[in-house]
C-alpha atoms as a PDB file:
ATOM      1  CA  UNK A   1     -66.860  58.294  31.542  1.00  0.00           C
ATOM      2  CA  UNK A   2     -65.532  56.174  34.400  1.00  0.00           C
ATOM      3  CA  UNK A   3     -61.819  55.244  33.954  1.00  0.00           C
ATOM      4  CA  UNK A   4     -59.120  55.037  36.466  1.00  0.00           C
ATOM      5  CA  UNK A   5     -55.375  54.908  37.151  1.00  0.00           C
ATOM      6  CA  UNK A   6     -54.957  51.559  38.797  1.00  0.00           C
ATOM      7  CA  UNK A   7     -57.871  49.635  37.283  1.00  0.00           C
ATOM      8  CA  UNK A   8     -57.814  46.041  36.020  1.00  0.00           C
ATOM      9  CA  UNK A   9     -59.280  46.586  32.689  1.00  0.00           C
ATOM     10  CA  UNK A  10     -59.887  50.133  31.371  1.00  0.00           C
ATOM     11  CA  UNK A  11     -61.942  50.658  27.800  1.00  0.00           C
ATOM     12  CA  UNK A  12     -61.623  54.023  26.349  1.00  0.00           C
ATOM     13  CA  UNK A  13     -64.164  55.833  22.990  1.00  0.00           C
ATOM     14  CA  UNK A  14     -64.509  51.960  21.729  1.00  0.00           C
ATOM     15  CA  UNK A  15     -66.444  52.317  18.714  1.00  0.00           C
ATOM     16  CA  UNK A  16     -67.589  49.478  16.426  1.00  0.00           C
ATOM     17  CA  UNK A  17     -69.805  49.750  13.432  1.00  0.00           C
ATOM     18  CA  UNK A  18     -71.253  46.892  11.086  1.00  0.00           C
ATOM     19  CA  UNK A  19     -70.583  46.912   7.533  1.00  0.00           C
ATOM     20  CA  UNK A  20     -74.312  46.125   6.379  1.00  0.00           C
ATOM     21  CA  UNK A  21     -74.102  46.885   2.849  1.00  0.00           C
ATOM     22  CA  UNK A  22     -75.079  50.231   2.864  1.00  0.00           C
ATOM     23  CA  UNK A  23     -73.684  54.063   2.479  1.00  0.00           C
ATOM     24  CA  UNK A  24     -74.000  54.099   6.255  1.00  0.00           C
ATOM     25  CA  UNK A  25     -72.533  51.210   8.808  1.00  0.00           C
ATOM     26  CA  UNK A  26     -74.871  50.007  11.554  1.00  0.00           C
ATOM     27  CA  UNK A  27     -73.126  51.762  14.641  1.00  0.00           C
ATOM     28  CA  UNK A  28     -73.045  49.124  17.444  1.00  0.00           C
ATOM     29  CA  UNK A  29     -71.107  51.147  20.328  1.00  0.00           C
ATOM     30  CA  UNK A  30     -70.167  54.584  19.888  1.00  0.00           C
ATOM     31  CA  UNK A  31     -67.328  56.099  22.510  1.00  0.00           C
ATOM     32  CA  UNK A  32     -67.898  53.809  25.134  1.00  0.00           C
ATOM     33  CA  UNK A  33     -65.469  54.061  27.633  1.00  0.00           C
ATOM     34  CA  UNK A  34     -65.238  52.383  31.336  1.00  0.00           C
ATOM     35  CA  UNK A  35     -63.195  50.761  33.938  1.00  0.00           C
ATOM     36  CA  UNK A  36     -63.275  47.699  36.096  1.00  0.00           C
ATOM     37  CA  UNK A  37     -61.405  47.272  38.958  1.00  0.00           C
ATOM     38  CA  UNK A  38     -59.555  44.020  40.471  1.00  0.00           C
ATOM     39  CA  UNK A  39     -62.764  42.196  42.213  1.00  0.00           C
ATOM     40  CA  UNK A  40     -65.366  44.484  41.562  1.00  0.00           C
ATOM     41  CA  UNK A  41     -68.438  43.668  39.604  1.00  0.00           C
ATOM     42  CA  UNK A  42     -69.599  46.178  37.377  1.00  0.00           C
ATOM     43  CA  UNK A  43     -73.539  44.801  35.361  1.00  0.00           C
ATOM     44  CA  UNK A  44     -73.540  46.091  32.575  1.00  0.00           C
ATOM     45  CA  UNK A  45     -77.817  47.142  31.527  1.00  0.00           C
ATOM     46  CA  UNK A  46     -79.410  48.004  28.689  1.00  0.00           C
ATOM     47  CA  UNK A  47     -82.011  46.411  25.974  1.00  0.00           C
ATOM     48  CA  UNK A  48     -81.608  43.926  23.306  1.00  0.00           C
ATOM     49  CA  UNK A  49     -79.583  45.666  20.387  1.00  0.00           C
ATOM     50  CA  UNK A  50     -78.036  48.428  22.890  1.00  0.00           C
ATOM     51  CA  UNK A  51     -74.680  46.995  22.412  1.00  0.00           C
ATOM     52  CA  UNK A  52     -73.291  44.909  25.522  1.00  0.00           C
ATOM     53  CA  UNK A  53     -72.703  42.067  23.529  1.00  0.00           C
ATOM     54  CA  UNK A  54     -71.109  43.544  21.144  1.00  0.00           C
ATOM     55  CA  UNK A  55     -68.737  45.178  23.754  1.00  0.00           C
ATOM     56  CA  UNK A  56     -67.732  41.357  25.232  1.00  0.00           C
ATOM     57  CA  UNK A  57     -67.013  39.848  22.218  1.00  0.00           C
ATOM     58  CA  UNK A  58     -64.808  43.030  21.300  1.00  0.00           C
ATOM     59  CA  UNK A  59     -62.724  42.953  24.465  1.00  0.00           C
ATOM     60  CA  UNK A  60     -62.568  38.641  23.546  1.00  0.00           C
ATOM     61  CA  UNK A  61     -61.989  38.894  19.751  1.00  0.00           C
ATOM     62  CA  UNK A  62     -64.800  37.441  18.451  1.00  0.00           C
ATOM     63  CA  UNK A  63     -66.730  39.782  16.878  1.00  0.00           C
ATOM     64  CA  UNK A  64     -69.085  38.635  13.828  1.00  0.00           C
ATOM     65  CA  UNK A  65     -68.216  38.516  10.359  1.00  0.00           C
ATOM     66  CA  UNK A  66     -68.645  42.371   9.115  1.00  0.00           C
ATOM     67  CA  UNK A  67     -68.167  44.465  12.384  1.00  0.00           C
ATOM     68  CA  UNK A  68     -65.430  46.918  12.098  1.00  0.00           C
ATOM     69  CA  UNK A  69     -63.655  48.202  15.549  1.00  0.00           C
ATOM     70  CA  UNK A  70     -63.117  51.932  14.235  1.00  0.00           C
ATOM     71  CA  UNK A  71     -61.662  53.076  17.686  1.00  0.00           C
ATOM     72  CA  UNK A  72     -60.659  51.579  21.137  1.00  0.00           C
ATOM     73  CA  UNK A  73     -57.934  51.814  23.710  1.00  0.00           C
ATOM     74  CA  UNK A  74     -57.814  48.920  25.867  1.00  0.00           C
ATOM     75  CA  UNK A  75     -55.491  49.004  28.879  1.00  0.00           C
ATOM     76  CA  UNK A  76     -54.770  45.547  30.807  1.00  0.00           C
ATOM     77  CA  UNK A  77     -53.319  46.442  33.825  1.00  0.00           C
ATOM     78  CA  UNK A  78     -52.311  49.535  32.366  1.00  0.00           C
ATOM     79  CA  UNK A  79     -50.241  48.344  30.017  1.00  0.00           C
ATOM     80  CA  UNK A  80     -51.920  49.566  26.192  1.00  0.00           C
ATOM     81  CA  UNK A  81     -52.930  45.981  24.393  1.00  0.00           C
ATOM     82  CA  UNK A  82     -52.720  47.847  20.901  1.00  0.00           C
ATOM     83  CA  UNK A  83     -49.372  46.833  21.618  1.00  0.00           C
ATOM     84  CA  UNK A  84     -49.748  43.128  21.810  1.00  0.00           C
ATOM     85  CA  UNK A  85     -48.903  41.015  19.114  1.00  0.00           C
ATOM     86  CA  UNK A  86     -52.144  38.730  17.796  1.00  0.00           C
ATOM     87  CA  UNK A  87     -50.430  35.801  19.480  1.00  0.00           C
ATOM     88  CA  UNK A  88     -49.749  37.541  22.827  1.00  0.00           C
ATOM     89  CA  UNK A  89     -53.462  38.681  22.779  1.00  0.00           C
ATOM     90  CA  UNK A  90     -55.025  35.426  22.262  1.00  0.00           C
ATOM     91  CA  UNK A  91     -52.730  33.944  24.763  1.00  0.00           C
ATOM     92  CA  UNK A  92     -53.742  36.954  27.514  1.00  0.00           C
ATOM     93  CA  UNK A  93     -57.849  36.023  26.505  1.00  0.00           C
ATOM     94  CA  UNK A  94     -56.760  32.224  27.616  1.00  0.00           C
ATOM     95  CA  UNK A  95     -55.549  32.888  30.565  1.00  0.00           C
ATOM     96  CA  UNK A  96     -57.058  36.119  31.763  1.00  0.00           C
ATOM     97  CA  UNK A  97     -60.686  36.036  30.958  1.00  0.00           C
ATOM     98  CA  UNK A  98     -63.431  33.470  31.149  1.00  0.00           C
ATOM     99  CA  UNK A  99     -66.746  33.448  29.493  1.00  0.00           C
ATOM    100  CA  UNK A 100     -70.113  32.463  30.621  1.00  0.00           C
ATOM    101  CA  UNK A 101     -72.701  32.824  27.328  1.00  0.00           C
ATOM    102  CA  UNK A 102     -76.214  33.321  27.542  1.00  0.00           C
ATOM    103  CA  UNK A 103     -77.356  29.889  25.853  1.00  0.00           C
ATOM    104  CA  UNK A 104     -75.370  27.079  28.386  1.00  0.00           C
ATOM    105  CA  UNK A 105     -77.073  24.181  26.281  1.00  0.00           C
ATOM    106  CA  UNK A 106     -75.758  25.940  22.778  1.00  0.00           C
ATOM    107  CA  UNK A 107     -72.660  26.738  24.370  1.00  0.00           C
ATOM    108  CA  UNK A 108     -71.384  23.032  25.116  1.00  0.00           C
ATOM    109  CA  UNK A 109     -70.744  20.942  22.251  1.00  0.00           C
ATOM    110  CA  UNK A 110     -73.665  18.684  21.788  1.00  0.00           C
ATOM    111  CA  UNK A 111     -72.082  15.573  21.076  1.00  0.00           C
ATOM    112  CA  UNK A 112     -69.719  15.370  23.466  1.00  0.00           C
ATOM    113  CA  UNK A 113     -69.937  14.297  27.185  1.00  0.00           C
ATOM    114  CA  UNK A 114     -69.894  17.463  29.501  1.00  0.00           C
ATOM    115  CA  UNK A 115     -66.997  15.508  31.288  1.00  0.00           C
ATOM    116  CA  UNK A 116     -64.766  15.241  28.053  1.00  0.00           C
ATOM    117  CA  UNK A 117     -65.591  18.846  27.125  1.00  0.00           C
ATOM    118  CA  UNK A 118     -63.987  19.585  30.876  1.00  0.00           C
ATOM    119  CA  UNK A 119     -61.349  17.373  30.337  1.00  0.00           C
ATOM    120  CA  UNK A 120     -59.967  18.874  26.888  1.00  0.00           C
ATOM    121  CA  UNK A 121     -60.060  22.039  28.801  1.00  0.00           C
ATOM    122  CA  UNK A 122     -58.269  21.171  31.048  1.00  0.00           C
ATOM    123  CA  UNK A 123     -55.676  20.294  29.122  1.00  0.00           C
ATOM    124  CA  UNK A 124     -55.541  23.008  26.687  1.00  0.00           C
ATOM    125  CA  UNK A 125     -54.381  24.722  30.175  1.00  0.00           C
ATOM    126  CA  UNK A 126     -51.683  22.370  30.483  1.00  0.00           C
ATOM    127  CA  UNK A 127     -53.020  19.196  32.758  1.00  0.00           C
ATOM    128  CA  UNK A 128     -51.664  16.361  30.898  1.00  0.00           C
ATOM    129  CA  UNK A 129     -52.449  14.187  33.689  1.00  0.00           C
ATOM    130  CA  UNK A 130     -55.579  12.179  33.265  1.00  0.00           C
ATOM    131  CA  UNK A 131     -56.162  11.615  37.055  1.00  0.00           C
ATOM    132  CA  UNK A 132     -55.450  14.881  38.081  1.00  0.00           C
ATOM    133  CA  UNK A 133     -58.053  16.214  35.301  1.00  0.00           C
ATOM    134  CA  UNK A 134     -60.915  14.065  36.706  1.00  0.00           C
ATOM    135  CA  UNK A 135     -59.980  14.967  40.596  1.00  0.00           C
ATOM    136  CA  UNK A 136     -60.507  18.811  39.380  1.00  0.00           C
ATOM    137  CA  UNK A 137     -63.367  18.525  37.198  1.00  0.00           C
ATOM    138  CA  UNK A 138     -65.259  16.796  40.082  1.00  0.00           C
ATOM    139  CA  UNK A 139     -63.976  19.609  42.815  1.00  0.00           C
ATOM    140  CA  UNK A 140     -65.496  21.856  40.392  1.00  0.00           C
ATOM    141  CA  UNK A 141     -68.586  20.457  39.844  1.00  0.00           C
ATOM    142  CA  UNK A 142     -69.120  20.103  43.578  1.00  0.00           C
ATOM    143  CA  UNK A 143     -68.072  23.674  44.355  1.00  0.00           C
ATOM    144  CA  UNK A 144     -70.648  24.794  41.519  1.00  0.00           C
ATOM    145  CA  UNK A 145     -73.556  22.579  43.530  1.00  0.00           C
ATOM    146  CA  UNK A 146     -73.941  19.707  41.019  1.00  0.00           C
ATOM    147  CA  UNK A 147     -74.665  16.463  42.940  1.00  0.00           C
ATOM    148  CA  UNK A 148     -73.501  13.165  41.854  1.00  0.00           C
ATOM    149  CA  UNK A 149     -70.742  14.850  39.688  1.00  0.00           C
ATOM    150  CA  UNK A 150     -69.389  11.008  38.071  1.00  0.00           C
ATOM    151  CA  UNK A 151     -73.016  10.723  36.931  1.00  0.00           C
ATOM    152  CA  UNK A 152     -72.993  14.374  35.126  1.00  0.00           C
ATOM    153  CA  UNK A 153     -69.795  13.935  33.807  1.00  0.00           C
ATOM    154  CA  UNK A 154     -71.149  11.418  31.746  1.00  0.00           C
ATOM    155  CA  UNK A 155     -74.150  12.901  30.311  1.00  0.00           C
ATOM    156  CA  UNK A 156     -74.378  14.884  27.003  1.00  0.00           C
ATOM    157  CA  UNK A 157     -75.915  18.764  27.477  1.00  0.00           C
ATOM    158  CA  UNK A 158     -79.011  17.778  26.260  1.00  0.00           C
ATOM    159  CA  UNK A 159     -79.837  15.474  28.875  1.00  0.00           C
ATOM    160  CA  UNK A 160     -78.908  18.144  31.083  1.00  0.00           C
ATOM    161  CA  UNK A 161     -81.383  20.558  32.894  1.00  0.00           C
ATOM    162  CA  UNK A 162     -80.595  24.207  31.729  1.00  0.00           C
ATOM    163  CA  UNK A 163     -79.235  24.856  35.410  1.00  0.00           C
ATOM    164  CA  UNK A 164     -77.156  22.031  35.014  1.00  0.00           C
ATOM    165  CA  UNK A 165     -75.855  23.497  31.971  1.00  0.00           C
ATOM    166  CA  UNK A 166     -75.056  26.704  33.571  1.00  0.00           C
ATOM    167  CA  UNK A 167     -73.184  25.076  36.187  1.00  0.00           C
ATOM    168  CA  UNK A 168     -70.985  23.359  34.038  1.00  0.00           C
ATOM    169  CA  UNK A 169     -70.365  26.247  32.243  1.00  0.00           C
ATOM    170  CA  UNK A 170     -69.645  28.136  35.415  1.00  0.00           C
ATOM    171  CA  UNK A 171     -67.157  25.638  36.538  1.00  0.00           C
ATOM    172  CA  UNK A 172     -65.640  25.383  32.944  1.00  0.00           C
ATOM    173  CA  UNK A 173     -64.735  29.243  33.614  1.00  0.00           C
ATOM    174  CA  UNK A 174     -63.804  28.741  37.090  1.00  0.00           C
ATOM    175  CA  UNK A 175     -61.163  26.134  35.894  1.00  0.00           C
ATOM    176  CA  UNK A 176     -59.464  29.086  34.239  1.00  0.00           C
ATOM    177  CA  UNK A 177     -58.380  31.012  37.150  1.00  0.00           C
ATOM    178  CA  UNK A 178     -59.509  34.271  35.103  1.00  0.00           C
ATOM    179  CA  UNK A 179     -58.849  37.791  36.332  1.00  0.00           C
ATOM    180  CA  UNK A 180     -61.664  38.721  34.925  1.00  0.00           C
ATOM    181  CA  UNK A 181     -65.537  36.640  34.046  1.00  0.00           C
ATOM    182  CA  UNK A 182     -67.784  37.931  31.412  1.00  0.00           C
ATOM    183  CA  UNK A 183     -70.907  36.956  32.493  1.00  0.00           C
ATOM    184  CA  UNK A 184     -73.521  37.490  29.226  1.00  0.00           C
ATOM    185  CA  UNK A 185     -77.034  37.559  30.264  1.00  0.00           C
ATOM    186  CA  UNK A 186     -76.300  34.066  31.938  1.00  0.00           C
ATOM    187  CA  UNK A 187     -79.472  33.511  33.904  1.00  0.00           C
ATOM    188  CA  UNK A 188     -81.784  34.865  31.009  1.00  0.00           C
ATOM    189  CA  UNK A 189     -83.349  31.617  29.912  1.00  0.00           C
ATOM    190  CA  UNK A 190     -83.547  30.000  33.513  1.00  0.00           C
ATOM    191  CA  UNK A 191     -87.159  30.362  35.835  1.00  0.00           C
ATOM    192  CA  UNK A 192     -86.987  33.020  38.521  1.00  0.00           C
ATOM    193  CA  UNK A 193     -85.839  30.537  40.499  1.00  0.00           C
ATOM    194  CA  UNK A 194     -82.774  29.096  38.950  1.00  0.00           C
ATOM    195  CA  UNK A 195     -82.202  32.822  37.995  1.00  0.00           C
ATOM    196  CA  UNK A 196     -81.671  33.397  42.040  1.00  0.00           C
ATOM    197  CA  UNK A 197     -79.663  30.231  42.712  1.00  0.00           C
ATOM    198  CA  UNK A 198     -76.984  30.952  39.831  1.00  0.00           C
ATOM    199  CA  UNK A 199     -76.521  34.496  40.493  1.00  0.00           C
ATOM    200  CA  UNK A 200     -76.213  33.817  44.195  1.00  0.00           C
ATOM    201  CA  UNK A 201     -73.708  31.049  42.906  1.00  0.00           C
ATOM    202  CA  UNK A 202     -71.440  33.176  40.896  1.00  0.00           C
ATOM    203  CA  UNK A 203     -71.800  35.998  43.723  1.00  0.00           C
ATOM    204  CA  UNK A 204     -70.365  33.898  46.423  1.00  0.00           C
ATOM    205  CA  UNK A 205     -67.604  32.576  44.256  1.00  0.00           C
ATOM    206  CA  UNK A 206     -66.619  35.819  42.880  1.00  0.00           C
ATOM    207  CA  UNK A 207     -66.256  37.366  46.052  1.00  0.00           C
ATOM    208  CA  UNK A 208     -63.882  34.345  47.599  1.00  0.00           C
ATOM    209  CA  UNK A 209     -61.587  34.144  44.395  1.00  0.00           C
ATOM    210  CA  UNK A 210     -61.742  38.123  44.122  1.00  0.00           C
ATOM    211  CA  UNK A 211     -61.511  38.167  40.772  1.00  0.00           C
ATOM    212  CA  UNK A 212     -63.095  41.279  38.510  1.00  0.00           C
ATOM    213  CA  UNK A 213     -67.212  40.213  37.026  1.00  0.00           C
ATOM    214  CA  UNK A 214     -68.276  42.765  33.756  1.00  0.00           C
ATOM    215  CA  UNK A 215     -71.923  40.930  34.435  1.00  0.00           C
ATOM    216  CA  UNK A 216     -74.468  41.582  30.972  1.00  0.00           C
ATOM    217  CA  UNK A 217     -78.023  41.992  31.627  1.00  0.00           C
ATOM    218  CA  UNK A 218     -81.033  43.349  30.335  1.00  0.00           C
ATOM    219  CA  UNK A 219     -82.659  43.490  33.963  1.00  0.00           C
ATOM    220  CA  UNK A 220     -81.963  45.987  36.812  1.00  0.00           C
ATOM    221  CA  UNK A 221     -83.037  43.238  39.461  1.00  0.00           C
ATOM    222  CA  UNK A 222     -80.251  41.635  38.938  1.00  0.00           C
ATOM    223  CA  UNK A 223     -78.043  44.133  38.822  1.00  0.00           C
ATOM    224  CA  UNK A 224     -79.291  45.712  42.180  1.00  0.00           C
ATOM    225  CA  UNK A 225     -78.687  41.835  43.560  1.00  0.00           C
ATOM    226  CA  UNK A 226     -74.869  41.738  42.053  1.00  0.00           C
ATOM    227  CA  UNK A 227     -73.094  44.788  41.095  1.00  0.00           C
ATOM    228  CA  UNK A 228     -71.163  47.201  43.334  1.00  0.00           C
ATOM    229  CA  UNK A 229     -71.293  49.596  40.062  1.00  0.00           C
ATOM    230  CA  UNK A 230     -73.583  50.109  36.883  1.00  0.00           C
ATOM    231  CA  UNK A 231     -73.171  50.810  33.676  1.00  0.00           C
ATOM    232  CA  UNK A 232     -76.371  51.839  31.886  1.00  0.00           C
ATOM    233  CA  UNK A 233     -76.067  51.095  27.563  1.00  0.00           C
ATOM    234  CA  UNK A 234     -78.444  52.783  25.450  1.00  0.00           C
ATOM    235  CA  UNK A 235     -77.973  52.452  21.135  1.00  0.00           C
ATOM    236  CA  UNK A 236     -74.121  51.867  22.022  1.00  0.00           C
ATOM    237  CA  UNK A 237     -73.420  55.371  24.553  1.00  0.00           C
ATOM    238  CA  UNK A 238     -72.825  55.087  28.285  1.00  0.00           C
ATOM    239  CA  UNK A 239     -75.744  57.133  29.268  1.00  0.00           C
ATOM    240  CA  UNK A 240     -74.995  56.534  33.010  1.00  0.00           C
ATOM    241  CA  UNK A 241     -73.051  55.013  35.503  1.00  0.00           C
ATOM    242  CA  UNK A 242     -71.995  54.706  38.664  1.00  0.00           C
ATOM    243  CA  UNK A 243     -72.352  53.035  42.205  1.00  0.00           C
ATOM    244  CA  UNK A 244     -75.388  50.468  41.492  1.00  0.00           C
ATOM    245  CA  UNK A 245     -77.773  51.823  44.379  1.00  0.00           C
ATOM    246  CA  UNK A 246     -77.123  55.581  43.454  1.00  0.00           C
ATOM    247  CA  UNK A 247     -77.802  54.653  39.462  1.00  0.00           C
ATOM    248  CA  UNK A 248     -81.255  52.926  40.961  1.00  0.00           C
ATOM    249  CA  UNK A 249     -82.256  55.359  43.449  1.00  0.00           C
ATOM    250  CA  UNK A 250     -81.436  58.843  41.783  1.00  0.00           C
ATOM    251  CA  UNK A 251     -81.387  57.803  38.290  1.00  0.00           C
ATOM    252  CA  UNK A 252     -80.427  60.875  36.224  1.00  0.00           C
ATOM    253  CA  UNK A 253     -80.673  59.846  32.553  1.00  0.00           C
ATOM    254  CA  UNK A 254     -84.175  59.324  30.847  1.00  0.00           C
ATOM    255  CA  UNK A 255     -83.862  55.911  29.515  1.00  0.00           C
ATOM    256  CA  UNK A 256     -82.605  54.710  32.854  1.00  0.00           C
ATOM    257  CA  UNK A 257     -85.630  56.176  34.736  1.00  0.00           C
ATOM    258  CA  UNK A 258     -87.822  54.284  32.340  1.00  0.00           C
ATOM    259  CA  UNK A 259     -85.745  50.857  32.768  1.00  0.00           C
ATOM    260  CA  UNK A 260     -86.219  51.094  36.746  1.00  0.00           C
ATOM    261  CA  UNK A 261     -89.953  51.605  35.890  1.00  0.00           C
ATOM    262  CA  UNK A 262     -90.124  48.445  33.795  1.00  0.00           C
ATOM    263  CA  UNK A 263     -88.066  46.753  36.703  1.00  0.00           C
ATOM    264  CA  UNK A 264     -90.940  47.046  38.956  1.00  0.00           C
ATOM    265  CA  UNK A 265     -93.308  44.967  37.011  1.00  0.00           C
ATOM    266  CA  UNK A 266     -90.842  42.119  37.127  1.00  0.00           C
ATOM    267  CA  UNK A 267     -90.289  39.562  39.255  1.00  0.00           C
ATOM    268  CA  UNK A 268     -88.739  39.468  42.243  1.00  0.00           C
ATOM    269  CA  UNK A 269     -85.453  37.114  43.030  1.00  0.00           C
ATOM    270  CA  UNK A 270     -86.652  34.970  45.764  1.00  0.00           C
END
């Protein structure tokens, strides 16, 4: 179990189960507790099913129709959000955290200009100013590396390249200011070499804001490439953890051994 005193967001026995119908729920994450520190990023690794989703969209409030959260302790800062009153949770989630999802393309509304989805945004967050909106969306979208940001502005996602996609969604969460980005498998439908260009992307950014990254993956690569720490998720336990290079190089728990294995046989991030 790896949880502080002084940590940004500690997460302690969260369990969740899904209601599917029969004498026994579907148990998604069972005890999982961890810790993430102000400007460290932690990857979170394991398979398809294993959970991680599950534990974003938990710590968000968006879980799916029929998933029951039968125990967690969440501590912001240290102060206990079982506390916090449905509107003062919602309101710490809007300023506090920022999402990037794994599909950029289903992520964006599709008929809407990326521009105006930037825009409203924007001034959910309190820009009323219709100037000042368009001067930050375009510093955005030139800090993220999209060229000719007027012309992208304009465009609706599906004219949009994945990695364009992924950029705007990167400086959609930027534009928050968040304490803390939960990055969900965001580089999973992108070629090797997009995969290498947005990771190095949200890399350099998080370590110049310095704010906290809980990065989801399914591949130890990219956690070796990102993470000062790693969690390893296996049918919803923590079955290991700790600083990323120890976890890789003197793995301790079976499943991890076998997920450095696979690792080998993929590719490498240029």
């Amino acid at each position: 179990m790896s949880v502080h005193a002084g940590s940004l967001l500690q997460v302690e026995g969260l369990s969740v189960d899904f209601d599917v119908g029969k004498p026994t729920a579907h148990c998604a994450l069972n005890g999982v507790s961890l810790s993430i520190a102000k400007g460290e990023v932690l990857a979170m690794v394991g398979e398809s099913g294993s959970g991680k989703t599950v534990f974003a969209r938990t710590l968000i409030g968006v879980l799916p129709k029929g998933a029951v959260v039968r125990h967690c302790k969440l501590l912001w800062n240290g102060e206990d959000m079982s506390t916090f009153s449905q509107t003062r949770r919602r309101e710490w989630c809007r300023k506090s955290i920022a999402v990037i999802w794994q599909n950029p393309q289903g992520s964006l509304v599709p008929v809407y200009s990326v521009g105006n989805q930037v825009h409203w945004l924007l001034k959910l967050q309190g820009e009323e100013d219709r100037s000042t909106r368009q001067k930050v969306m375009v510093d955005l979208f030139e800090r993220v590396g999209l060229r000719q940001p007027e012309r992208i502005a304009h465009q609706l996602p599906e004219n949009l390249s994945g990695g364009e996609c992924q950029r705007v969604m990167v400086a959609m969460a930027l534009s928050r200011n968040p304490e803390l980005l939960i990055a969900d498998e965001p580089t999973s439908n992108l070629d090797v070499k997009l995969q290498s260009e947005i990771i190095s992307l949200i890399k350099s950014i998080a370590s110049e804001l310095n704010f906290a990254m809980l990065f989801i993956t399914h591949n130890l690569v990219i956690a070796s490439h990102l993470a000062n720490r790693t969690v390893i998720l296996y049918r919803g336990r923590v079955v290991e953890e700790g600083p990323t290079g120890q976890v890789l190089q003197n793995p301790q728990n079976a499943y991890t051994q076998s997920l450095i294995a696979s690792a080998t046989l993929q590719p490498r991030l240029p």
